[in-house]
Protein backbone atom coordinates (compact mmCIF):
# COMPACT_ATOMS: atom_id res chain seq x y z
CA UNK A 1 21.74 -5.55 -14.65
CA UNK A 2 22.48 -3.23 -18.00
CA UNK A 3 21.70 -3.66 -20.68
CA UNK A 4 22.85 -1.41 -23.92
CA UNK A 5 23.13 1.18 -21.02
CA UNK A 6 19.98 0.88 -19.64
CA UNK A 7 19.38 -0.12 -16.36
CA UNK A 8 16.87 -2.71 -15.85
CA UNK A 9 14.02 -3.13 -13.51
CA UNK A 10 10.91 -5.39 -12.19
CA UNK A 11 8.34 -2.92 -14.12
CA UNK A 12 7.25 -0.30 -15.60
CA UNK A 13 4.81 1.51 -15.19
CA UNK A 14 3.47 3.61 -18.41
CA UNK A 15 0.73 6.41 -17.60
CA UNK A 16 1.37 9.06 -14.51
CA UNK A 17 -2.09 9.97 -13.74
CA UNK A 18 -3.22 9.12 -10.56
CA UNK A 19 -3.52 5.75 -11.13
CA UNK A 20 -0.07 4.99 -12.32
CA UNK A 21 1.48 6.89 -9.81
CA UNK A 22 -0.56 4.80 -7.02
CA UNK A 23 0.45 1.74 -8.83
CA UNK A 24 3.92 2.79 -8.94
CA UNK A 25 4.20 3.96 -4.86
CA UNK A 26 2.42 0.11 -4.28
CA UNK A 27 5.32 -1.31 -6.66
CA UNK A 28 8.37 0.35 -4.71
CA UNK A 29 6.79 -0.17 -1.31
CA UNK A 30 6.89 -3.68 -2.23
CA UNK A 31 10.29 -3.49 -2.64
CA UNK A 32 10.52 -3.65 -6.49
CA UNK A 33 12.13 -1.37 -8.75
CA UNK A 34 9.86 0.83 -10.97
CA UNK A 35 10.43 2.87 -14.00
CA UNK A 36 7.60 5.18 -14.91
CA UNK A 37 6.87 6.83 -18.32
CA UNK A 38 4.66 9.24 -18.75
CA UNK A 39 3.97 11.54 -22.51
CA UNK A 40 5.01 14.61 -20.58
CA UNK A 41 8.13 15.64 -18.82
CA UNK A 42 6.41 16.99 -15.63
CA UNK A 43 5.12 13.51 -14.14
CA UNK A 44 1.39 14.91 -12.25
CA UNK A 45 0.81 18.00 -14.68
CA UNK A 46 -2.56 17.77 -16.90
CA UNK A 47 -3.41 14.88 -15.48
CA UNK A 48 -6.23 13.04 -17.20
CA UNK A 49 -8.56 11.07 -15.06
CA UNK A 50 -11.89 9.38 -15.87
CA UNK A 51 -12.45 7.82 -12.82
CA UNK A 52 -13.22 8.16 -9.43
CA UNK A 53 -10.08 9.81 -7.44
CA UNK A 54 -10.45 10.24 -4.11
CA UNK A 55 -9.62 13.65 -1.91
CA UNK A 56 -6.78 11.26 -0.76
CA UNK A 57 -5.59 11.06 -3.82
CA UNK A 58 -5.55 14.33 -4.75
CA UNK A 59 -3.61 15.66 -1.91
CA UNK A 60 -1.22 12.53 -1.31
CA UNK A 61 -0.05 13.32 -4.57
CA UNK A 62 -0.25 16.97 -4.67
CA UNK A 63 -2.86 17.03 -8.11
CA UNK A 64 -3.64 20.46 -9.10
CA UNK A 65 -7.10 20.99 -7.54
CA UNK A 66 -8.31 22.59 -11.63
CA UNK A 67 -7.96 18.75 -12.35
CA UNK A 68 -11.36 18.37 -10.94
CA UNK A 69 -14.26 18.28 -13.23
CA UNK A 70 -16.89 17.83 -11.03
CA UNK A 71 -18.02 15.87 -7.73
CA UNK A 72 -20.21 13.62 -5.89
């Protein structure tokens, strides 16, 4: 459905670190639709992680590698 032009869907997803682009892959595999937002145009660059990402991660998405700070 639209609505004022805007096409509607089961969520969104706000944040396209690694985190909200895993959450957003689980979404759409799951067969809903997903709209994700991030502050900059180029969805994965500068990403911004605090956590624990795994070297799965990393390459499944294709994060730069100068995104890690340090490892364990």
């Amino acid at each position: 459905m639209h609505t004022n032009g805007v096409k509607a869907v089961d969520v969104a997803v706000i944040g396209g670190g690694p985190s909200g682009l895993q959450t957003a892959s689980v979404l759409t595999s799951s067969g809903l639709s997903v709209a994700l937002f991030d502050q900059r145009a180029d969805i994965g660059s500068g990403v911004v992680c605090s956590g624990v990402v795994s070297t799965e991660a990393i390459n499944r998405y294709d994060l730069p590698k100068e995104a890690i700070v340090g490892s364990i």
